[in-house]
PDB file of N, CA and C in Angstrom:
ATOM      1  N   UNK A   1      68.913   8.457 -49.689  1.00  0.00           N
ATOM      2  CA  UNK A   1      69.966   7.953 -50.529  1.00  0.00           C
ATOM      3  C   UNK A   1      70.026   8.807 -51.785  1.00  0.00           C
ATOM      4  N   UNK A   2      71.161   9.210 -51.830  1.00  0.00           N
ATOM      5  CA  UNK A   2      71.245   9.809 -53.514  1.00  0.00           C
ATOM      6  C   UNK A   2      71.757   9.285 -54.243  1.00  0.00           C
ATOM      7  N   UNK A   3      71.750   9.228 -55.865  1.00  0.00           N
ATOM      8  CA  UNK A   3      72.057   8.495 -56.738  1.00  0.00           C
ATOM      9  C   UNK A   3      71.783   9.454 -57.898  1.00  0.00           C
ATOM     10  N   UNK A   4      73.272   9.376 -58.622  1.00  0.00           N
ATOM     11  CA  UNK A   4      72.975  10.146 -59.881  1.00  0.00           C
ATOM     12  C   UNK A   4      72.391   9.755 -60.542  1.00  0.00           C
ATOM     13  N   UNK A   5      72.176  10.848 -61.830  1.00  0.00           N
ATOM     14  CA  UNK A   5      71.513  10.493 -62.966  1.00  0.00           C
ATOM     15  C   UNK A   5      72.717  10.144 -63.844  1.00  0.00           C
ATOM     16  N   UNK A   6      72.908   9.025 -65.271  1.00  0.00           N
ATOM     17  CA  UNK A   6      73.539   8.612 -66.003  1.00  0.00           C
ATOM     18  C   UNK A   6      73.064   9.045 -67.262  1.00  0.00           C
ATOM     19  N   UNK A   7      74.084   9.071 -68.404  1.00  0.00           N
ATOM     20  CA  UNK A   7      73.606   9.855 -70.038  1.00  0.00           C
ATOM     21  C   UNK A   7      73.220   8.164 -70.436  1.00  0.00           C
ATOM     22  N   UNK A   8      71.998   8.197 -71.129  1.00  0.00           N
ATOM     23  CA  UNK A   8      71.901   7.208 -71.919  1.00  0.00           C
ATOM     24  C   UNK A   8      71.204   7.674 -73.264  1.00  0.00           C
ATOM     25  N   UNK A   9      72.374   7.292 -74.294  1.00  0.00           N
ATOM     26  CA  UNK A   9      71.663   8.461 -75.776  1.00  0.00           C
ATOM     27  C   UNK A   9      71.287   9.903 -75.098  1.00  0.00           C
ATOM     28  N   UNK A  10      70.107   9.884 -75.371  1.00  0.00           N
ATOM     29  CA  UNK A  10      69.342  11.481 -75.449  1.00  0.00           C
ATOM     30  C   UNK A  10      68.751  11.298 -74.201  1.00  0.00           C
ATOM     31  N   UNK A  11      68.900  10.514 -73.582  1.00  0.00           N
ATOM     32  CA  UNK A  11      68.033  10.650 -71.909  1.00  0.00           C
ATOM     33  C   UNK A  11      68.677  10.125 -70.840  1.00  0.00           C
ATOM     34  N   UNK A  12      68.290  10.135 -70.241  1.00  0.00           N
ATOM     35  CA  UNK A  12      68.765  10.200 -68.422  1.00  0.00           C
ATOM     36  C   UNK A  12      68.210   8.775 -67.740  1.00  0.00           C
ATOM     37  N   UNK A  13      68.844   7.965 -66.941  1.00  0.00           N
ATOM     38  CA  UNK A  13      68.584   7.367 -66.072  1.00  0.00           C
ATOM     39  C   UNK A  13      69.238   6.864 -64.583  1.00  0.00           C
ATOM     40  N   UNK A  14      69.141   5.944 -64.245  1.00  0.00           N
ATOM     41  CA  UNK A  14      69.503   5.756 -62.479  1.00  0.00           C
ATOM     42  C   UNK A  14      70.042   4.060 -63.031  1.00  0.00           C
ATOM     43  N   UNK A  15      70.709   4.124 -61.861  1.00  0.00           N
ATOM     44  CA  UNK A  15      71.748   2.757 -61.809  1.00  0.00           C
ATOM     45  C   UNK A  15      71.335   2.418 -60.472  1.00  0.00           C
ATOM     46  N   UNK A  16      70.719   1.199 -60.238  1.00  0.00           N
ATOM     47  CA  UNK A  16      70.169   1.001 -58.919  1.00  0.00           C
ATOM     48  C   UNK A  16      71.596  -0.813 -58.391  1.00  0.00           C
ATOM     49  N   UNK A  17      71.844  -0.343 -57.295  1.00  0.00           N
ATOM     50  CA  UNK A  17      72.788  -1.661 -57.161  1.00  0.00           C
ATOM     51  C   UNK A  17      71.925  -3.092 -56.996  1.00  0.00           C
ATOM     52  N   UNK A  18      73.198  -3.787 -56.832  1.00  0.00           N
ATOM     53  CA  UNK A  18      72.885  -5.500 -56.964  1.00  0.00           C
ATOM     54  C   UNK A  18      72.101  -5.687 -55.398  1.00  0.00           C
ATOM     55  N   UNK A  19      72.433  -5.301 -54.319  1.00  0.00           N
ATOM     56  CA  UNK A  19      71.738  -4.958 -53.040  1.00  0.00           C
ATOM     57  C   UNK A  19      70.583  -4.816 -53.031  1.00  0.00           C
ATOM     58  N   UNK A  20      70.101  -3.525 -53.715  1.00  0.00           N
ATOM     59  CA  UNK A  20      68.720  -2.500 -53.823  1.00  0.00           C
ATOM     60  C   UNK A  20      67.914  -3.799 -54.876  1.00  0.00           C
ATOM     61  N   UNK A  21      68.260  -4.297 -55.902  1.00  0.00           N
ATOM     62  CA  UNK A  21      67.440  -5.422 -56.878  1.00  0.00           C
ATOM     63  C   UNK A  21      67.152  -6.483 -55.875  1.00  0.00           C
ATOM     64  N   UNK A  22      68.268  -6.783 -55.263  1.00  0.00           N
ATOM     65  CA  UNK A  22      67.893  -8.294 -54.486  1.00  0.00           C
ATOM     66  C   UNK A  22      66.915  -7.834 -53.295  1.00  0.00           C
ATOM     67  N   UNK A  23      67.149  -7.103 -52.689  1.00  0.00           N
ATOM     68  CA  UNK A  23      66.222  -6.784 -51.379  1.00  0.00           C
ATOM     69  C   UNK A  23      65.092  -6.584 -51.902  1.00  0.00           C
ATOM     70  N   UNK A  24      64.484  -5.571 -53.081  1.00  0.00           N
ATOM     71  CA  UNK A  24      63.475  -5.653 -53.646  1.00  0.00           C
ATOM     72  C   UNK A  24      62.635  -6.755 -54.711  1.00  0.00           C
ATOM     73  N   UNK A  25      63.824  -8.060 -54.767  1.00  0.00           N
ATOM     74  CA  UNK A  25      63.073  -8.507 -55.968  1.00  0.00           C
ATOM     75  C   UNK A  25      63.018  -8.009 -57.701  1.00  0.00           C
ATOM     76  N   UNK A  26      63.711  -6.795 -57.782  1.00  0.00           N
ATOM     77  CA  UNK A  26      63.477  -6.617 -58.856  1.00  0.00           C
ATOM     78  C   UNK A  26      64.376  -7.492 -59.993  1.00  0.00           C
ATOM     79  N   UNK A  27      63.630  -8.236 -61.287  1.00  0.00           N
ATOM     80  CA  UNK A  27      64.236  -8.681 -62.057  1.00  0.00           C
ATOM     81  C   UNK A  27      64.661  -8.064 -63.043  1.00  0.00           C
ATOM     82  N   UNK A  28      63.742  -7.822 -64.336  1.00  0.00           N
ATOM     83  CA  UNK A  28      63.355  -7.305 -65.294  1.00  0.00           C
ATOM     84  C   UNK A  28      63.170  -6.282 -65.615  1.00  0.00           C
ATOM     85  N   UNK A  29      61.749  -6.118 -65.261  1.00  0.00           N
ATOM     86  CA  UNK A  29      60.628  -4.673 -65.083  1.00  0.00           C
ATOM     87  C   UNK A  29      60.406  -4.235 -63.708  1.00  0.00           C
ATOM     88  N   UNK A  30      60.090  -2.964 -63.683  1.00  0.00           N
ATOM     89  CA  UNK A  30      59.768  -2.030 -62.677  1.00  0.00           C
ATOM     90  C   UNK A  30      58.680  -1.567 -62.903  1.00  0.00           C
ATOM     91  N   UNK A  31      57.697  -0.996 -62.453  1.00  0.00           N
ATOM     92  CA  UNK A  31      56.625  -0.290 -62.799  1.00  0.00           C
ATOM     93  C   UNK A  31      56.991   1.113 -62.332  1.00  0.00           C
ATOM     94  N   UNK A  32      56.602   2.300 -62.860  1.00  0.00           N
ATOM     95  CA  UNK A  32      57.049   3.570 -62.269  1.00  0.00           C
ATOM     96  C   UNK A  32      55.839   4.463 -62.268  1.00  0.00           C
ATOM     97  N   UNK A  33      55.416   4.818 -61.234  1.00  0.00           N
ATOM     98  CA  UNK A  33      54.301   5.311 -60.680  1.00  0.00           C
ATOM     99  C   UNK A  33      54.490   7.187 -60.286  1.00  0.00           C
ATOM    100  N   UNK A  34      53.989   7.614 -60.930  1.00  0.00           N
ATOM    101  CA  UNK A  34      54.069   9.102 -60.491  1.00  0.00           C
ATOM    102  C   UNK A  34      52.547   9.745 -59.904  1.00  0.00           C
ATOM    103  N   UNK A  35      53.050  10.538 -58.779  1.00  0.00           N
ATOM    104  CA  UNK A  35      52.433  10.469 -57.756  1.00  0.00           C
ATOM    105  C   UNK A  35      52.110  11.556 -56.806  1.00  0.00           C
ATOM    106  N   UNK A  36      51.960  12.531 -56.631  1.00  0.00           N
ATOM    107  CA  UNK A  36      52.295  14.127 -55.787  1.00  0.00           C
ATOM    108  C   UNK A  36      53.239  14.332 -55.526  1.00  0.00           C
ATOM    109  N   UNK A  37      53.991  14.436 -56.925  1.00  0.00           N
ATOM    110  CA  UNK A  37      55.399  15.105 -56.808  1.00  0.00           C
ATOM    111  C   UNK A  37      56.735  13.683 -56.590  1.00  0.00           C
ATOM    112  N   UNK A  38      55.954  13.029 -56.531  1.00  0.00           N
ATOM    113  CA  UNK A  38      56.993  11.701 -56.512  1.00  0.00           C
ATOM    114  C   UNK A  38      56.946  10.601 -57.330  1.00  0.00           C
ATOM    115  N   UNK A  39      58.341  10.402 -57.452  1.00  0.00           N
ATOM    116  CA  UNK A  39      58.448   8.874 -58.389  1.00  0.00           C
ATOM    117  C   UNK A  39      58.766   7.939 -57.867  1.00  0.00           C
ATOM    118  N   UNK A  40      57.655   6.613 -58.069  1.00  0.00           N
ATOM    119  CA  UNK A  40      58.261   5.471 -57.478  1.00  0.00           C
ATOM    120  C   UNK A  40      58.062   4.124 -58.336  1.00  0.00           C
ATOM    121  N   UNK A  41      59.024   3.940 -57.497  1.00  0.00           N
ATOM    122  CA  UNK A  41      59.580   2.585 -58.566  1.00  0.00           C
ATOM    123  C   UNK A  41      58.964   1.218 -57.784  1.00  0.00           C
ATOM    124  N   UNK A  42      58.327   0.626 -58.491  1.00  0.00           N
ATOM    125  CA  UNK A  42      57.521  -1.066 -57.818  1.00  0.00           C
ATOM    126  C   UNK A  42      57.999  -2.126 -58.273  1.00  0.00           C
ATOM    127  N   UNK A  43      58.788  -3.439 -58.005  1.00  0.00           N
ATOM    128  CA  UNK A  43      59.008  -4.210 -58.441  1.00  0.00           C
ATOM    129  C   UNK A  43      57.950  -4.886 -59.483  1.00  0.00           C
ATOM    130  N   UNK A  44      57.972  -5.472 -60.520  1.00  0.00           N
ATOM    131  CA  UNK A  44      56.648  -5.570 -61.296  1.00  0.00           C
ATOM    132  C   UNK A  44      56.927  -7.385 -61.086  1.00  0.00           C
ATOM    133  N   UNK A  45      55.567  -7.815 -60.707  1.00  0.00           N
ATOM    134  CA  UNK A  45      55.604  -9.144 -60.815  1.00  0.00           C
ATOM    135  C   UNK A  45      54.143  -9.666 -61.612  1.00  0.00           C
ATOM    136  N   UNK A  46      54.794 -11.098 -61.393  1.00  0.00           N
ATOM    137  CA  UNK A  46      53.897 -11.502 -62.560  1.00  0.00           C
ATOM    138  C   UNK A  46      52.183 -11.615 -61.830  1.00  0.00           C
ATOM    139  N   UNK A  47      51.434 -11.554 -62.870  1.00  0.00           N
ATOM    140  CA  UNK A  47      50.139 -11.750 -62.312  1.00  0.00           C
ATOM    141  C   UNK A  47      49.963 -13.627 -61.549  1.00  0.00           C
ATOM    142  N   UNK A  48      49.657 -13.610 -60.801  1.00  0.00           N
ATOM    143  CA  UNK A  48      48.871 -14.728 -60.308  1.00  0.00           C
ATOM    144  C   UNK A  48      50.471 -15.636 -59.630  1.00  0.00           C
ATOM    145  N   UNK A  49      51.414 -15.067 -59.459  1.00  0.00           N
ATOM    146  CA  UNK A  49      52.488 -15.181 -59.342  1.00  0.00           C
ATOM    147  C   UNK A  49      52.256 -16.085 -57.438  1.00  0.00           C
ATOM    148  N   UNK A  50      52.714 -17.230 -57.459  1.00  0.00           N
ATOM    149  CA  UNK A  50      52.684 -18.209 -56.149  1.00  0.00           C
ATOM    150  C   UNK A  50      51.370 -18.911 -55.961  1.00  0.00           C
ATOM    151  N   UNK A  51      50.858 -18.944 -56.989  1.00  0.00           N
ATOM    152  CA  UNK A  51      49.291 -19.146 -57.028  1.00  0.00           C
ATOM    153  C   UNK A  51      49.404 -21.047 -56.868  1.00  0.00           C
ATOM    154  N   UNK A  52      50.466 -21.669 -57.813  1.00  0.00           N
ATOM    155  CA  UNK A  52      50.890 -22.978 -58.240  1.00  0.00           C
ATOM    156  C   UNK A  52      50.842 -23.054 -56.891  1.00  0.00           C
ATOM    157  N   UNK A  53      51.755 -22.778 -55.704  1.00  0.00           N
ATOM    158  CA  UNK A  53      52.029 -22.982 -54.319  1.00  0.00           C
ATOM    159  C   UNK A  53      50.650 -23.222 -53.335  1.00  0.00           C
ATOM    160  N   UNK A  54      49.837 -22.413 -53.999  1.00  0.00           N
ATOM    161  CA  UNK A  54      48.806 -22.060 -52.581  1.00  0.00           C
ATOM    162  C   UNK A  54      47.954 -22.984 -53.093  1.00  0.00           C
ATOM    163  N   UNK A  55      47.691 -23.564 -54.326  1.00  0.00           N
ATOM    164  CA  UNK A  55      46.539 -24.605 -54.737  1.00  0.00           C
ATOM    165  C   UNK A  55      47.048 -25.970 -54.029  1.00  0.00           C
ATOM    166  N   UNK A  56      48.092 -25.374 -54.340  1.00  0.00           N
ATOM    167  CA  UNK A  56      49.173 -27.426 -53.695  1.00  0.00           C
ATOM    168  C   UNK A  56      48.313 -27.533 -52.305  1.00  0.00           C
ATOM    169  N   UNK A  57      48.972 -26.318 -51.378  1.00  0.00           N
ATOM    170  CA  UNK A  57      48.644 -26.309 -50.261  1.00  0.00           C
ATOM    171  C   UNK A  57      47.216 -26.563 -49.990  1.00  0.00           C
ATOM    172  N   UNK A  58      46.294 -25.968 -50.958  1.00  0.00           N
ATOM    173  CA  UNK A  58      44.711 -26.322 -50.698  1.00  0.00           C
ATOM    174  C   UNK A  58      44.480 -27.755 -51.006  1.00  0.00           C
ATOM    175  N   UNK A  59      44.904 -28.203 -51.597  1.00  0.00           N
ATOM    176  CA  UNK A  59      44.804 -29.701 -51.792  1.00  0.00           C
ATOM    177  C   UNK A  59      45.431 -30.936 -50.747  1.00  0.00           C
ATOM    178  N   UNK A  60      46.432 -30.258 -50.435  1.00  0.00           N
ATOM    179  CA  UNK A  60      46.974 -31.201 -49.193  1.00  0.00           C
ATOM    180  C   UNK A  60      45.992 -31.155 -47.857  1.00  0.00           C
ATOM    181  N   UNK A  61      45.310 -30.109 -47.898  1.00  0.00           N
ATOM    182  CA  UNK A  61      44.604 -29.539 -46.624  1.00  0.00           C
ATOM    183  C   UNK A  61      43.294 -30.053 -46.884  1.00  0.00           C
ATOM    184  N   UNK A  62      42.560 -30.278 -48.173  1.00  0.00           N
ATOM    185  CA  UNK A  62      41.832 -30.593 -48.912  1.00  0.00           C
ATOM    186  C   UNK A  62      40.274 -29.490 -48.742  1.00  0.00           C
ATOM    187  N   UNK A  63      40.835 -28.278 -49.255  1.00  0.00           N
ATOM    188  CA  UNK A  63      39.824 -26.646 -49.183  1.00  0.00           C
ATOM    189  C   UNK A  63      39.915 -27.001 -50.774  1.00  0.00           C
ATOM    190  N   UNK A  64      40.184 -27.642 -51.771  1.00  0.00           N
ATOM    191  CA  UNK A  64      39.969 -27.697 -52.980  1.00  0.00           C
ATOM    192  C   UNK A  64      38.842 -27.950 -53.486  1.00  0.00           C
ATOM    193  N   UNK A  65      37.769 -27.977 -52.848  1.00  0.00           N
ATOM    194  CA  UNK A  65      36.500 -28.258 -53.403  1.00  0.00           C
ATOM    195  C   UNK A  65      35.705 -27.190 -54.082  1.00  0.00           C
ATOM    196  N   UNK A  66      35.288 -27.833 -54.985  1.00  0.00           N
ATOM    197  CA  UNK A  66      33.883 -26.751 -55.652  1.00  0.00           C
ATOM    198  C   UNK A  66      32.989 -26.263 -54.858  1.00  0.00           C
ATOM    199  N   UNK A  67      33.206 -24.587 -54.820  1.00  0.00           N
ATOM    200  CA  UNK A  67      31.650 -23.978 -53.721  1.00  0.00           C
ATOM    201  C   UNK A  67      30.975 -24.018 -54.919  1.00  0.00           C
ATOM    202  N   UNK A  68      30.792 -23.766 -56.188  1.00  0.00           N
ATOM    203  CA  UNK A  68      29.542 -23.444 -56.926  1.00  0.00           C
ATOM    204  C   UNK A  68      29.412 -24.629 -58.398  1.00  0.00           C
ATOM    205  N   UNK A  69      28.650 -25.619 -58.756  1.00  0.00           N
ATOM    206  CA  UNK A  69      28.882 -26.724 -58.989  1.00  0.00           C
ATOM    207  C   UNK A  69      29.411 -25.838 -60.932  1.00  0.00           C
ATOM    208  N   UNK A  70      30.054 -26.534 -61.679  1.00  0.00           N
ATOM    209  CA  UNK A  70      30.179 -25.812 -63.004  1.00  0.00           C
ATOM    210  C   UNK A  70      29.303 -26.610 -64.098  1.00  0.00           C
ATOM    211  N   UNK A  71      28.208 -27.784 -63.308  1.00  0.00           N
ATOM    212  CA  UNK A  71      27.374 -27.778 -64.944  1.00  0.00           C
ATOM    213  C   UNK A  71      25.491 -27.397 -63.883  1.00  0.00           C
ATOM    214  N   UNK A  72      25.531 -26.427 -64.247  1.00  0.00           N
ATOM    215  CA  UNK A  72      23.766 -25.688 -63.454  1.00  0.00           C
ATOM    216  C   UNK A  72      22.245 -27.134 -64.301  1.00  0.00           C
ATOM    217  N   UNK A  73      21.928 -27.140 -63.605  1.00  0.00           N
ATOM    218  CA  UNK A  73      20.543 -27.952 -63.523  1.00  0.00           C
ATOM    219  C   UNK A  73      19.756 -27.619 -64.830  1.00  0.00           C
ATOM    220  N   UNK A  74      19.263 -26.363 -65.239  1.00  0.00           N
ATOM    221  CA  UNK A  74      18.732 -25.750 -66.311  1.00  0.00           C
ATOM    222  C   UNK A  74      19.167 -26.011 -67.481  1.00  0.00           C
ATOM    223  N   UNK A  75      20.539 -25.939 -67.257  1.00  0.00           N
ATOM    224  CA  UNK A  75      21.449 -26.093 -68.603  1.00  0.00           C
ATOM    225  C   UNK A  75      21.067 -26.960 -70.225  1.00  0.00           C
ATOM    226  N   UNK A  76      20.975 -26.524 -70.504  1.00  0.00           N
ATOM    227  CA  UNK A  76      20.164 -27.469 -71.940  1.00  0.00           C
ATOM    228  C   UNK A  76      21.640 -27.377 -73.279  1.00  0.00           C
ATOM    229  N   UNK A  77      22.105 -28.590 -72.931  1.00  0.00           N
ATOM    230  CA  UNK A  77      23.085 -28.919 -73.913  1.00  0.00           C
ATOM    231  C   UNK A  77      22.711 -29.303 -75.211  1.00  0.00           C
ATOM    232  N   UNK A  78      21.537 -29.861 -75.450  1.00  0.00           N
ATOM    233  CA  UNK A  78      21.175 -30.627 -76.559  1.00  0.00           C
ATOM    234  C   UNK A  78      21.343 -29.667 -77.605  1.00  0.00           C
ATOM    235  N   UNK A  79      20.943 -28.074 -77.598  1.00  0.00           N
ATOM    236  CA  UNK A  79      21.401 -27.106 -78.299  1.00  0.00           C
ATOM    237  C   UNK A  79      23.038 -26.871 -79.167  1.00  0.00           C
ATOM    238  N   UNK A  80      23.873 -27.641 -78.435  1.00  0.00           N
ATOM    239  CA  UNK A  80      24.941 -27.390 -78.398  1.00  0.00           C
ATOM    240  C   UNK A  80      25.712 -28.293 -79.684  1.00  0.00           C
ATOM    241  N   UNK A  81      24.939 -29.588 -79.670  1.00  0.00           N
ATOM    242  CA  UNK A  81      25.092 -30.167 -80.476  1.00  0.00           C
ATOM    243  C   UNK A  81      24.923 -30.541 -81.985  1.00  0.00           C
TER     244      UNK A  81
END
């Protein structure tokens, strides 16, 4: 596919269509990765992004349990106080 380059101020960029965003997801940001001689463009998403979804799902299934307990045996709180 070719696609010109556009004047913006003092630099150059690409006009990507409403097609090319939706098929990829892209919203916002892109990440742009250069690479052996190539540029590529990554949809940028958020960190931890569907995470809300997959806990639901562990809980309905009930895999939500603690493998490693969070208060240890040793633990000496009295310090704390």
């Amino acid at each position: 596919m070719d696609i010109s380059l556009i004047s913006i101020g003092n630099s150059k960029g690409i006009r990507l269509s409403k097609t090319i965003l939706e098929k990829y997801n892209i919203q916002d940001t892109i990440e742009l990765i250069l690479e052996k001689g190539y540029i590529i463009l990554k949809p940028k998403t958020k960190a931890r992004k569907g995470w809300d979804k997959a806990f639901e799902k562990m809980h309905e299934i009930g895999e939500d349990k603690l493998i490693v307990s969070d208060v240890f045996k040793d633990e000496e709180f009295e310090e704390w106080n």
